[in-house]
Protein backbone atom coordinates (compact mmCIF):
# COMPACT_ATOMS: atom_id res chain seq x y z
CA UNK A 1 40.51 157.50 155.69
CA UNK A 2 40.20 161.03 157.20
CA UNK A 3 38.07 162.43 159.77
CA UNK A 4 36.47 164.64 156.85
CA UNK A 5 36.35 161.85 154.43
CA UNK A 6 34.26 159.41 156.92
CA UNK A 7 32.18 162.45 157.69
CA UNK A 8 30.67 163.25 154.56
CA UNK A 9 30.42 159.40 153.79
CA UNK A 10 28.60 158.98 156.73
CA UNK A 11 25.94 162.31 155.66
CA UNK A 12 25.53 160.59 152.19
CA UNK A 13 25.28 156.99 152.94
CA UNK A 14 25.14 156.68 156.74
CA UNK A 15 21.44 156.42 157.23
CA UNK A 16 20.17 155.02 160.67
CA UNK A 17 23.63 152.97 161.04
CA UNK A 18 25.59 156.53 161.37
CA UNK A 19 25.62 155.83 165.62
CA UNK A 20 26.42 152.33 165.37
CA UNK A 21 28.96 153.41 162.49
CA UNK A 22 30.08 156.11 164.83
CA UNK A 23 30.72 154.23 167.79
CA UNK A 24 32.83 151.85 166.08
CA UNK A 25 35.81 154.93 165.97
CA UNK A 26 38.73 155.25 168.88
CA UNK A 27 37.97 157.85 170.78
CA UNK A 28 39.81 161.00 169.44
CA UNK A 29 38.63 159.51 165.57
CA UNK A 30 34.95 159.89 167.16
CA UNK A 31 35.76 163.58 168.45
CA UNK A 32 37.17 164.52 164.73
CA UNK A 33 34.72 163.30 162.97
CA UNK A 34 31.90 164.90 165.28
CA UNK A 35 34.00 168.14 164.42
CA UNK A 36 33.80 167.63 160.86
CA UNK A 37 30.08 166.70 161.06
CA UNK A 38 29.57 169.76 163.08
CA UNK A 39 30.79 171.80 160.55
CA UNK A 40 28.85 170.49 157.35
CA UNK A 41 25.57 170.47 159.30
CA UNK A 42 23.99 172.75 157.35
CA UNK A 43 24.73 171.78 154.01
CA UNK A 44 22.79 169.91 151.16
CA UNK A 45 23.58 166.56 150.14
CA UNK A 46 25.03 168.15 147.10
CA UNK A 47 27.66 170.43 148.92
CA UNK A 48 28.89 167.91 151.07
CA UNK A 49 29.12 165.49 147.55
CA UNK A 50 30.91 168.45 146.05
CA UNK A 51 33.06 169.14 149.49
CA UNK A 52 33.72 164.71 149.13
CA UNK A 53 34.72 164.97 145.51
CA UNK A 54 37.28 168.30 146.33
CA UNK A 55 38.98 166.34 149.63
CA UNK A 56 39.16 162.71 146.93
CA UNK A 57 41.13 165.39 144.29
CA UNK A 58 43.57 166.74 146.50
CA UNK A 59 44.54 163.48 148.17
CA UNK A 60 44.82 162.02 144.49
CA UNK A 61 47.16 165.04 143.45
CA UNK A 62 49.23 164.81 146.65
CA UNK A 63 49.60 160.75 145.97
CA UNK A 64 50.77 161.44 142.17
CA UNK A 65 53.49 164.19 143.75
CA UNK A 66 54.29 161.38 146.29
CA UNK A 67 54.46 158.92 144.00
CA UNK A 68 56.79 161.16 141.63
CA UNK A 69 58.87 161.78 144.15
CA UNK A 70 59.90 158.17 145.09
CA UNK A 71 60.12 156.70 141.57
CA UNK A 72 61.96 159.96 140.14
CA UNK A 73 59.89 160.54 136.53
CA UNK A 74 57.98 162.72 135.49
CA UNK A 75 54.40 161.14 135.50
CA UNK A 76 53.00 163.60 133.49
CA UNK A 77 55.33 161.75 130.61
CA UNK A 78 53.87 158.77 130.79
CA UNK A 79 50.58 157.06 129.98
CA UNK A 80 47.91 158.37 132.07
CA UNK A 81 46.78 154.05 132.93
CA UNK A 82 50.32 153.73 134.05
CA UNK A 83 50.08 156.82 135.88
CA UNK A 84 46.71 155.89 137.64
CA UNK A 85 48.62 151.94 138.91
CA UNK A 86 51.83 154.06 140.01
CA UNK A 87 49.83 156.38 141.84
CA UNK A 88 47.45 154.70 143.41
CA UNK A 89 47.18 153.91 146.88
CA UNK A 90 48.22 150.49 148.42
């Protein structure tokens, strides 16, 4: 999971266990997640939902490339439930 991903999980679910959740990371996992929590701040639960659902699309695209480029067809040709199994992430 990413620094940014565990970040905005932690603003919209963390509740009171976000320090204990926090102190759980290595070190420099702790300092990039503080980093990404330093940056969203400000924002409404809806933004960082919104920020969440953008970072979950963009690792989902760049798994379907990946996963077109190791079994060599064009995934966009087949069934989009076959697509979803080949694509998703083990």
């Amino acid at each position: 999971m990413s620094a940014a991903a565990f970040a905005y999980v932690l603003v919209l679910h963390g509740g009171e266990a976000k320090d204990e959740l926090m102190a759980l990371l290595s070190q420099d996992r702790y300092a990039d997640v503080q980093t990404v929590l330093e940056k969203i701040k400000d924002m409404s639960a809806e933004q960082v939902r919104e920020q969440f659902m953008q970072l979950r699309d963009e690792q989902l695209g760049r798994q379907r490339e990946s996963a077109k480029e190791r079994i060599g067809l064009q995934a966009d040709n087949v069934s989009p439930k076959l697509c979803e199994w080949l694509t998703r992430p083990f």
